[in-house]
Protein backbone atom coordinates (compact mmCIF):
# COMPACT_ATOMS: atom_id res chain seq x y z
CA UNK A 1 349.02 334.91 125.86
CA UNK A 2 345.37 333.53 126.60
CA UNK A 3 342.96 336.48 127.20
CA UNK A 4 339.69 335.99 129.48
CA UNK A 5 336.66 337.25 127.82
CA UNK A 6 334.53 335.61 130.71
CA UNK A 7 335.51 334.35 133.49
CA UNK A 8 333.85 332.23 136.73
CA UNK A 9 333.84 332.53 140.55
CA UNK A 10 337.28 334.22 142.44
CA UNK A 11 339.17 330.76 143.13
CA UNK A 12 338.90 332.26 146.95
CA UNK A 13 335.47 332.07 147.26
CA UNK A 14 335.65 328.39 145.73
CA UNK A 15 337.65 327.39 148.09
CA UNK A 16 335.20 328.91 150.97
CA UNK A 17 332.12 326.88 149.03
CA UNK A 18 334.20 323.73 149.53
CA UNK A 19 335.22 323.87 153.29
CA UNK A 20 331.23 324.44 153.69
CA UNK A 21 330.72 321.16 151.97
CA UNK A 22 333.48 319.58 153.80
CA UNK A 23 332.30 320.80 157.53
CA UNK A 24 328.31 319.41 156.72
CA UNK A 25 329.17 316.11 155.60
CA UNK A 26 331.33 315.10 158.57
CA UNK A 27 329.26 315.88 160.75
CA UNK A 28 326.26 313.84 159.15
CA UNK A 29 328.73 310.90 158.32
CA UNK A 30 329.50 310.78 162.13
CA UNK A 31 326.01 310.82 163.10
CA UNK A 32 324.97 308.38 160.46
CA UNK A 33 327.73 306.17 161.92
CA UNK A 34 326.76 306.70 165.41
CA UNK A 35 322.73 306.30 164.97
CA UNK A 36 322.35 304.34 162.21
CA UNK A 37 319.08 303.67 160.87
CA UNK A 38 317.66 306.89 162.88
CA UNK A 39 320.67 308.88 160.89
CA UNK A 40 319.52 307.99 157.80
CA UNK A 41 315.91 308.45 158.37
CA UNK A 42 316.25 311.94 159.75
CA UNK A 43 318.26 313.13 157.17
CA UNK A 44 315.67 311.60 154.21
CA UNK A 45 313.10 313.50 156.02
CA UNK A 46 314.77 316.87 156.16
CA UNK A 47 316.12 317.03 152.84
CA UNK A 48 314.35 314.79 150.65
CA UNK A 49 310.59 314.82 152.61
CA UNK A 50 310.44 311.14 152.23
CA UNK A 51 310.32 308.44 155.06
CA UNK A 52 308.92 305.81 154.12
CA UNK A 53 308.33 302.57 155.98
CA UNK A 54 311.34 300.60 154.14
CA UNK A 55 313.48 302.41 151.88
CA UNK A 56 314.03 299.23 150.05
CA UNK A 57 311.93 298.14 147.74
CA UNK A 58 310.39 294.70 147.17
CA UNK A 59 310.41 292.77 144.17
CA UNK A 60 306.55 294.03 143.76
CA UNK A 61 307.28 296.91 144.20
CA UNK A 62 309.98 297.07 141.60
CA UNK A 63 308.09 295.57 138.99
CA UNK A 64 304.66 297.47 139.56
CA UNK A 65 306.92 300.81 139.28
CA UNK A 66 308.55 299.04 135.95
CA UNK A 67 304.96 298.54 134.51
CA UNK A 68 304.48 302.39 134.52
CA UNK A 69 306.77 302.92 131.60
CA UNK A 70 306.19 302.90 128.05
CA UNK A 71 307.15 300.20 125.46
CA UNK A 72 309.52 302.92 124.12
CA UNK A 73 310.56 303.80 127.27
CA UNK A 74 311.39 300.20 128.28
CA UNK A 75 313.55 299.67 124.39
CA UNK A 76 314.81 303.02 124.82
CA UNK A 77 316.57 301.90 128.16
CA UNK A 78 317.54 298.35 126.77
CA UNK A 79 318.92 299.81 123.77
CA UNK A 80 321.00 301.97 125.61
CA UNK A 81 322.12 299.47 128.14
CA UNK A 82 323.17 296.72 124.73
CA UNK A 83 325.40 299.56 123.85
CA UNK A 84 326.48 299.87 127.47
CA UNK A 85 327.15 296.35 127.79
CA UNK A 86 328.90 296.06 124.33
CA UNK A 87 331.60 298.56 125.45
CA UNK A 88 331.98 296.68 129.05
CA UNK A 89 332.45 293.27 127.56
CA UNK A 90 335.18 294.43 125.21
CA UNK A 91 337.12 296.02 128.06
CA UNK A 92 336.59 292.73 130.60
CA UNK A 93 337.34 290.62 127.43
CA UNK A 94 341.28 292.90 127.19
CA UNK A 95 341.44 292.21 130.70
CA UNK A 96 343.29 288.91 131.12
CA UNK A 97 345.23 286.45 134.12
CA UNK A 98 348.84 285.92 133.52
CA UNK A 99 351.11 283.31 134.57
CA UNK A 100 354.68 283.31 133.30
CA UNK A 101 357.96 281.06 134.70
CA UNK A 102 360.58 284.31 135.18
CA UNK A 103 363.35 281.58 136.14
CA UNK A 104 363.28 277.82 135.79
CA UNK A 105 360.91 276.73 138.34
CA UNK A 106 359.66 280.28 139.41
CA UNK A 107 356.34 280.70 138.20
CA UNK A 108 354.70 283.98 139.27
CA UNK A 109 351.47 284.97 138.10
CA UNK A 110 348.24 287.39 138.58
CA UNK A 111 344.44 286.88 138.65
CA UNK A 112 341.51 289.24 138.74
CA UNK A 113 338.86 289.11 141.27
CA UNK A 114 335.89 291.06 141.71
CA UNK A 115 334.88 293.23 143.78
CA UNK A 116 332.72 291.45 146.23
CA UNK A 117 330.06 294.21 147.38
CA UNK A 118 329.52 297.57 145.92
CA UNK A 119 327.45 300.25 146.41
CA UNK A 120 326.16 302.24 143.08
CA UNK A 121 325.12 305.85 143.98
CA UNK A 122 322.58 307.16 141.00
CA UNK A 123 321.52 310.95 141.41
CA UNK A 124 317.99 311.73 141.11
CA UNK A 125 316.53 314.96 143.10
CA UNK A 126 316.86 317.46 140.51
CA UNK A 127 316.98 315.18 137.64
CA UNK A 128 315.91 311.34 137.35
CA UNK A 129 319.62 309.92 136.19
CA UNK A 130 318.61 307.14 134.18
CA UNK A 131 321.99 306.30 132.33
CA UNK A 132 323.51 306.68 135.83
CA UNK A 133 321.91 303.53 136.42
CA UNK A 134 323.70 301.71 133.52
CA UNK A 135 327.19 303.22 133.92
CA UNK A 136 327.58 301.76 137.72
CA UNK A 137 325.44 298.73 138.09
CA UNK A 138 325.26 297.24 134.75
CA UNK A 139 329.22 297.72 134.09
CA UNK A 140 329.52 296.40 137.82
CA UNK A 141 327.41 293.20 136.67
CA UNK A 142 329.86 292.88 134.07
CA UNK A 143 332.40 292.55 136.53
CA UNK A 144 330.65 289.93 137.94
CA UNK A 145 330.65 291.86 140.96
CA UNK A 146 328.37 289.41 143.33
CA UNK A 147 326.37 292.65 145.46
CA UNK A 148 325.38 295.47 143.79
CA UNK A 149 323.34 297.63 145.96
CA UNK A 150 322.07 300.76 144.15
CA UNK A 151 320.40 303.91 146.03
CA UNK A 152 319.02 306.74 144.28
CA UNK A 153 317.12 309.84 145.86
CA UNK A 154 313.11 310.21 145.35
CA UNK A 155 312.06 312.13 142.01
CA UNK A 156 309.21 314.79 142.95
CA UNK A 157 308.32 312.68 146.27
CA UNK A 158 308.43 309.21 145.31
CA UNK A 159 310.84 306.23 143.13
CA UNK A 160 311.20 307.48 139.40
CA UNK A 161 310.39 304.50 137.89
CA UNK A 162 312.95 304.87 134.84
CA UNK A 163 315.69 305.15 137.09
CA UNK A 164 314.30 301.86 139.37
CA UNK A 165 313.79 300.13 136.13
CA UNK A 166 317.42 301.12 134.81
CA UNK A 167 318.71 299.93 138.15
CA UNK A 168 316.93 296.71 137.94
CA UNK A 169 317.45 295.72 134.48
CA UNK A 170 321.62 296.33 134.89
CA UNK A 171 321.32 293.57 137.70
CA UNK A 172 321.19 294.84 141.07
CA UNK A 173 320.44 293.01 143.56
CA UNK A 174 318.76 295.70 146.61
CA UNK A 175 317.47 298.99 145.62
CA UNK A 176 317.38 301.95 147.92
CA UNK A 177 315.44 304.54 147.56
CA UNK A 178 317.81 306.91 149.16
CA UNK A 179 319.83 310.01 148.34
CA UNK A 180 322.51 312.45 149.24
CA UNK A 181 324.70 311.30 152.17
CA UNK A 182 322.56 309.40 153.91
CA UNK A 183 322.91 306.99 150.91
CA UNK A 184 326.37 306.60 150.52
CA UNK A 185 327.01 306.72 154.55
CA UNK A 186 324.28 303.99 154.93
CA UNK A 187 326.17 301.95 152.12
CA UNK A 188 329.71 302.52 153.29
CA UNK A 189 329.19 302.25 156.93
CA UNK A 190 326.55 299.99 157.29
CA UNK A 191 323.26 300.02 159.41
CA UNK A 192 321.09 297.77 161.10
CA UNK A 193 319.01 297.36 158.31
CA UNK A 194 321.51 297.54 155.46
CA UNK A 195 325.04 295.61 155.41
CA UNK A 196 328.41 297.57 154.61
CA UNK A 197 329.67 297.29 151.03
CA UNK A 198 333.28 297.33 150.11
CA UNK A 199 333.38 300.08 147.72
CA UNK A 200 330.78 302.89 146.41
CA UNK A 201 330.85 304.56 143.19
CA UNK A 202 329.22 306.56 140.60
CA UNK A 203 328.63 310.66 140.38
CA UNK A 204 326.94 312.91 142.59
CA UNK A 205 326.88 316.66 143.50
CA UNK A 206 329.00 318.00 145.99
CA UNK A 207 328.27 316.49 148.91
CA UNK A 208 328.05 313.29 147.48
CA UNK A 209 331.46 313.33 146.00
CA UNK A 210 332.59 314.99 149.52
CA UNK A 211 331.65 312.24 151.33
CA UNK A 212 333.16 309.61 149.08
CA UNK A 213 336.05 311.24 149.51
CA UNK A 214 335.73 311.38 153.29
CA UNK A 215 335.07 307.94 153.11
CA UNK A 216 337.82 306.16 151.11
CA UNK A 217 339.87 304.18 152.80
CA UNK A 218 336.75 302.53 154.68
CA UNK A 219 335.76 301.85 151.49
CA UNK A 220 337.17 302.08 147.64
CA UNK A 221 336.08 304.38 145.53
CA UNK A 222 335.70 304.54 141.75
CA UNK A 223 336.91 308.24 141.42
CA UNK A 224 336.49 312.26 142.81
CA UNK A 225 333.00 312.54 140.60
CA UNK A 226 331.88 315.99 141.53
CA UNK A 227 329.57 318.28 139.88
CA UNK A 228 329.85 318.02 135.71
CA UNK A 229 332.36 319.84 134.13
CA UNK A 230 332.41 320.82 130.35
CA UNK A 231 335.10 322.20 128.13
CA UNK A 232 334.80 323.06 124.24
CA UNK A 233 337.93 323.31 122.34
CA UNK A 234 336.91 325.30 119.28
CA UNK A 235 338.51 327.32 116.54
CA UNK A 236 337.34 328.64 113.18
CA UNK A 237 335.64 325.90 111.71
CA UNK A 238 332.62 325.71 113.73
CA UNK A 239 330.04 327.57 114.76
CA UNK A 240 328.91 329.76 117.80
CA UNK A 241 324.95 327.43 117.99
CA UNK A 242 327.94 324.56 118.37
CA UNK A 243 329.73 325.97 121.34
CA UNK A 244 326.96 327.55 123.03
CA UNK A 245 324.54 324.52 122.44
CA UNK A 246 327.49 322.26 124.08
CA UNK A 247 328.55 324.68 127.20
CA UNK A 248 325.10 325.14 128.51
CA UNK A 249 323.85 321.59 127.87
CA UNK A 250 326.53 320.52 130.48
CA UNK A 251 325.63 323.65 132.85
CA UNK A 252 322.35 322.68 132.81
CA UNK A 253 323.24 319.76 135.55
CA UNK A 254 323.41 322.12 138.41
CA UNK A 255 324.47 325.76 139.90
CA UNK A 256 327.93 324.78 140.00
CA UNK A 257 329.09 323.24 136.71
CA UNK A 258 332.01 324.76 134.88
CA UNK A 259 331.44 325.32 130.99
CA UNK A 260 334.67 326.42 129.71
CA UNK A 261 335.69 327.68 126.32
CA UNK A 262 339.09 327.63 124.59
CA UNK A 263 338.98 329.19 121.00
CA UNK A 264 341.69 330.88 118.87
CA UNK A 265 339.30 332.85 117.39
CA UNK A 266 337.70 335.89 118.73
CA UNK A 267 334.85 336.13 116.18
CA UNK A 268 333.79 333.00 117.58
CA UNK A 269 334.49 334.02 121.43
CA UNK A 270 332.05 337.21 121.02
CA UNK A 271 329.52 335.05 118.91
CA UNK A 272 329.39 332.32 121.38
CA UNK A 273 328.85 334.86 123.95
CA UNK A 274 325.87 336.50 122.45
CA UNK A 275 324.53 333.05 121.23
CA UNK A 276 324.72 331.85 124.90
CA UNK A 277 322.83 334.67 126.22
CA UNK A 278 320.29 334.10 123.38
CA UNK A 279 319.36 330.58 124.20
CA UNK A 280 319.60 331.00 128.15
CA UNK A 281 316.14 333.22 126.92
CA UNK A 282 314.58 330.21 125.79
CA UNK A 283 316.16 326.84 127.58
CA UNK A 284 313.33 325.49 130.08
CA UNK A 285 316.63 324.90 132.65
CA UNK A 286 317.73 328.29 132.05
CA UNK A 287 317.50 328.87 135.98
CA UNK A 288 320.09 326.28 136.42
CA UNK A 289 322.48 326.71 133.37
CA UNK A 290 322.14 330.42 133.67
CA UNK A 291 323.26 330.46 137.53
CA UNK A 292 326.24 327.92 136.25
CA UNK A 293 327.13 330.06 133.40
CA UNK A 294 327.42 332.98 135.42
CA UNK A 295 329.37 331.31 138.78
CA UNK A 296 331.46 329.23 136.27
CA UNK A 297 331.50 329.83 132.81
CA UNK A 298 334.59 330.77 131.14
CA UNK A 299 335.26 332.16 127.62
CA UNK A 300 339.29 331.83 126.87
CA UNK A 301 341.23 333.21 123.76
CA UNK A 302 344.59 331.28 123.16
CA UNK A 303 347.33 332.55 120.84
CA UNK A 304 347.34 329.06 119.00
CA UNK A 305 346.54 325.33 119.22
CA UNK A 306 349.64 324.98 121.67
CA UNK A 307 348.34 327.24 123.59
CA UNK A 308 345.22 325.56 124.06
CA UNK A 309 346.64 322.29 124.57
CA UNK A 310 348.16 323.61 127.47
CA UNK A 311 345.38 325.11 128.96
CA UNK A 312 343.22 322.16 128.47
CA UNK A 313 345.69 319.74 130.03
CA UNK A 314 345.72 322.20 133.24
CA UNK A 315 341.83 322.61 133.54
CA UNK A 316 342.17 318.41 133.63
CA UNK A 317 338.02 318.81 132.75
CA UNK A 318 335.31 316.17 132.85
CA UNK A 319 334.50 316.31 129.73
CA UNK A 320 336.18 317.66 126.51
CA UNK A 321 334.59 318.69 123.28
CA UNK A 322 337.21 319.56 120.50
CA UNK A 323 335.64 320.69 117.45
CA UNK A 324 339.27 321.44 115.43
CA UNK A 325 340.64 321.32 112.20
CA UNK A 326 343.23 318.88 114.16
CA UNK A 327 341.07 316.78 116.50
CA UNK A 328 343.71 313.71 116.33
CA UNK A 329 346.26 316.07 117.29
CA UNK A 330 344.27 316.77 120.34
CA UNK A 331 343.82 312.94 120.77
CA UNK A 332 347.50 312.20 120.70
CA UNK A 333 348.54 315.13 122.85
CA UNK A 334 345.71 315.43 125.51
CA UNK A 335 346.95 313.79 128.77
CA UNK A 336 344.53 315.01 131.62
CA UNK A 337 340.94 314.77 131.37
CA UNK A 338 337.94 312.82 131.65
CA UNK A 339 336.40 311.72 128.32
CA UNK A 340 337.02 313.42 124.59
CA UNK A 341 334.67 314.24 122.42
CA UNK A 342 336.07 314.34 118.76
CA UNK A 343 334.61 316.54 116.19
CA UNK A 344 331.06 318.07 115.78
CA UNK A 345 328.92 314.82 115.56
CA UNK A 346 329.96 313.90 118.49
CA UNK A 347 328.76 315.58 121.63
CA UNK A 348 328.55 314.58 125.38
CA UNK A 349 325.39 314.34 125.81
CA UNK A 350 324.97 311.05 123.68
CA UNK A 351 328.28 310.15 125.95
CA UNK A 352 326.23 311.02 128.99
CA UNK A 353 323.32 308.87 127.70
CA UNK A 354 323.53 305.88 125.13
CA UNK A 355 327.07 305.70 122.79
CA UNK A 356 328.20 303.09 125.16
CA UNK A 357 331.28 304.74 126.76
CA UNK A 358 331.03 305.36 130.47
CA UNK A 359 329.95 308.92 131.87
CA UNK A 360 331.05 308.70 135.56
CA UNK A 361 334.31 310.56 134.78
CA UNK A 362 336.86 312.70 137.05
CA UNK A 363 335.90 316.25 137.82
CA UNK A 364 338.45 318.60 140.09
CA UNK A 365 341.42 318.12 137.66
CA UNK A 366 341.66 314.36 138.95
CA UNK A 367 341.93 313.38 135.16
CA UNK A 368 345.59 314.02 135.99
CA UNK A 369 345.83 310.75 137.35
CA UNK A 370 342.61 308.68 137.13
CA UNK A 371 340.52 307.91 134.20
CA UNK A 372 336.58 307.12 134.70
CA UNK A 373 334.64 304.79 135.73
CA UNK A 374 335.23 301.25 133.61
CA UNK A 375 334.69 297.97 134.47
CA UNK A 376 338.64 297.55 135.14
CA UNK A 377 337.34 299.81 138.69
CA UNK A 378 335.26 296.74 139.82
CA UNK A 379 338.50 294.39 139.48
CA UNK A 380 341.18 293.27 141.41
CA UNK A 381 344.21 292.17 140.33
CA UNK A 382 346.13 289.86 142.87
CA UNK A 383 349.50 288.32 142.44
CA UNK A 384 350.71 284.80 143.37
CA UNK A 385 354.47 282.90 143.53
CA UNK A 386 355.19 279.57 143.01
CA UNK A 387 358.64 277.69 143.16
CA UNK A 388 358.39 274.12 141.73
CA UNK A 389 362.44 272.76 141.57
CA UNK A 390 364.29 272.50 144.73
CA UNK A 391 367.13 274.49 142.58
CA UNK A 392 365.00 277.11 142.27
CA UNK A 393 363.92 277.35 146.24
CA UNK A 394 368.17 277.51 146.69
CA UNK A 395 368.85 279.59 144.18
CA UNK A 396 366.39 282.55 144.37
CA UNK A 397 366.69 282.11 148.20
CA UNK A 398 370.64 282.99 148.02
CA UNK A 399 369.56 286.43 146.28
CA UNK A 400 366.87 286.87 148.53
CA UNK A 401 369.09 286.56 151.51
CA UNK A 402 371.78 289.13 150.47
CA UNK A 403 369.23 291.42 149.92
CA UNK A 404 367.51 291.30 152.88
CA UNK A 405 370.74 291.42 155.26
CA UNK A 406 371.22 294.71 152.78
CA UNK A 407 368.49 296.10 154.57
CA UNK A 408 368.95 294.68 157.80
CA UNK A 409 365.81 291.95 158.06
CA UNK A 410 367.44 289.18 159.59
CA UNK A 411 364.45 287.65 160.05
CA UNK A 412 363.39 288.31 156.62
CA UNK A 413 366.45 286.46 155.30
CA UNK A 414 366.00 283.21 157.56
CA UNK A 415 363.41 282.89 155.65
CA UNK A 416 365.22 282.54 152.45
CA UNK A 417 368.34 280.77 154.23
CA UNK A 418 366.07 278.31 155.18
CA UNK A 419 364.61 276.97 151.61
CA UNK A 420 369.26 277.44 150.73
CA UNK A 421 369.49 274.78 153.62
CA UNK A 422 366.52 272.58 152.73
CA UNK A 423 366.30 272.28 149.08
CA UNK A 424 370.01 273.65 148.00
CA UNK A 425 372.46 272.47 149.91
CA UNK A 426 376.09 273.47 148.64
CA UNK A 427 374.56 273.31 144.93
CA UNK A 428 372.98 277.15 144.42
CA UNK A 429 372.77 277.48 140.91
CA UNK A 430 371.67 280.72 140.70
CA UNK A 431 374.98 282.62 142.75
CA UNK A 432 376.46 281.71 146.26
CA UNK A 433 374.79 279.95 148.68
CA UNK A 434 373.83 282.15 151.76
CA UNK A 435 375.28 282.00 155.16
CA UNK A 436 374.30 279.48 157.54
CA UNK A 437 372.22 281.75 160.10
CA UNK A 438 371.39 284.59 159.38
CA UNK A 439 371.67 285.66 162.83
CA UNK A 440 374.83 284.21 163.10
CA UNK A 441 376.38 286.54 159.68
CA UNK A 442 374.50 289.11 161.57
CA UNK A 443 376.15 289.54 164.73
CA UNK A 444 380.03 288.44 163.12
């Protein structure tokens, strides 16, 4: 039976955090809808102290904030974004139209379509979110997604010119510099200065992921990305600098980002423990991680590997690290979760930043039924029909009638009794012809 050597925030008061989060972004969503513009302003200026004339930038403006990087900035970024690119290619290249003949002279078939406007939220207050940039627009201009509009917050009172430059070199085409919910409410519902997009994506912190979520339906969206969640599953064969290096580099994102341990071994439950305490002395974001560690950090002993398999597919977490002396096992068994992270060269923060995977991933146990963010989020897939024999029109019509008067759609089956009629005849190939009328079956 799993035994808590640490454990988080009551799920109560959790709960209580979250209807706080709920309550403040409705009511700015229905201002932001109701002013516009004035909204969006307002709310700049009171959380982010910034109002500037336009919050979109020009093309000069763009490139003069570009020209403030480094040369190794500028490759650093480009090499990330190749391996960003590399990954989204391969999955648009799997992703293929279909057309197949079910039945002689049936031909039914799909296509994909893009996503026509989108709207790529990249965080940026606390930290400038650089490979944010890469994981929304550049997979979206992969898609071949025709609008990208990107909006990130100001860094420290103005653009961050990394994150501007990321945005710009992915390939989008307006660039906001805007945060929080006045960002996504601008982009979702539109104001007089900025047009509506169809769907919005990429992470955020709470209220950014609570008004996504208030706002699908008006718009897609690519997933419930909340605030980062981490979970190590560890036993024996690694070390406690592993597992406390890897929790707190994920709590390090904000005040509320679960780090969660699973280990079968309690020598390396208590080590991890002290070494975590140790390096929260000396981490420069030990303000933020600590505060995270404490709210939400978790330190879990499991009976065995089953045990922890169970545990893990429950917690559903962002992101999972398994450092094992089985980590295929955990490959082939894991069913809810964001990303894994196999082995001890691997870690999530090169996932976060340059491997080429994508890091906007599912937080509040929605790995149970989504996956992240891919380029497969920006596409559509739409399905057409097409009868070519006048055998075919009969004969699928016949079925089609007897299965609507099954259900009671006369109307429905006229439909098919008409093609019978037309194209069929007494000669239905495909089983008996269909009555006459449908009204007429209908009322006998």
């Amino acid at each position: 039976m799993a035994i808590h050597l640490k454990e988080g925030k009551a799920a109560a008061e959790r709960i209580s955090d979250d209807a706080k989060v709920r309550d403040t972004v409705e009511r700015a969503l229905a201002r932001i809808e109701a002013e516009g513009d004035a909204a969006v302003r307002a709310f700049s200026q009171d959380f982010d102290h910034y109002a500037p004339e336009s919050f979109r930038l020009t093309e000069d403006q763009i490139a003069a904030l570009i020209a403030r990087l480094s040369p190794q900035e500028l490759a650093d970024i480009r090499f990330a974004q190749a391996q960003v690119r590399r990954f989204a290619e391969a999955q648009r290249a799997s992703i293929t139209d279909i057309e197949v003949e079910t039945l002689p002279g049936v031909i039914l078939g799909h296509k994909t379509i893009p996503v026509q406007s989108v709207g790529c939220y990249v965080p940026g207050g606390k930290f400038p979110m650089v490979a944010s940039a890469h994981m929304s627009v550049l997979t979206a201009s992969v898609a071949g997604v025709p609008r990208i509009v990107a909006c990130t917050p100001p860094f420290r009172g103005q653009p961050n010119p990394a994150v501007i430059a990321a945005m710009h070199m992915g390939g989008a085409h307006e660039i906001w510099v805007l945060g929080g919910i006045q960002a996504v409410g601008a982009m979702a519902l539109g104001t007089e200065t900025m047009a509506p997009v169809d769907m919005l994506v990429g992470p955020g912190n709470a209220y950014v992921a609570e008004a996504k979520r208030q706002l699908y339906g008006r718009v897609g969206i690519d997933l419930f990305a909340g605030p980062t969640e981490t979970l190590v599953i560890a036993d024996e064969t690694v070390d406690a600098e592993l597992c406390a290096t890897d929790l707190l580099g994920q709590a390090e994102h904000g005040y509320n980002s679960p780090a969660v341990l699973l280990t079968t071994s309690r020598v390396l439950a208590e080590a991890t423990l002290a070494e975590v305490a140790r390096l929260l002395q000396i981490l420069p974001t030990a303000e933020t991680a600590g505060k995270s560690w404490e709210d939400y950090g978790e330190v879990i002993l499991c009976e065995d590997h089953d045990e922890m398999l169970k545990l893990a597919n429950e917690i559903a977490s962002e992101h999972v690290q398994v450092m094992t002396d089985r980590d295929d096992w955990y490959l082939e068994k894991m069913t809810s979760y964001g990303a894994l992270f196999l082995g001890p060269r691997t870690n999530v923060a090169n996932g976060d930043k340059v491997i080429g995977t994508n890091h906007t991933l599912p937080t509040k146990k929605a790995g149970r039924y989504t996956g992240g963010l891919w380029v497969g989020k920006f596409l559509k897939t739409h399905s057409y029909q097409r009868v070519t024999t006048d055998e075919a029109a009969a004969g699928i019509g016949a079925y089609g009638s007897r299965l609507c008067m099954l259900e009671g759609f006369v109307g429905h089956a006229e439909q098919c009794n008409l093609r019978v009629r037309r194209y069929g005849g007494a000669n239905v190939p495909y089983g008996e012809a269909a009555p006459v009328l449908a009204g007429q079956e209908a009322s006998e």
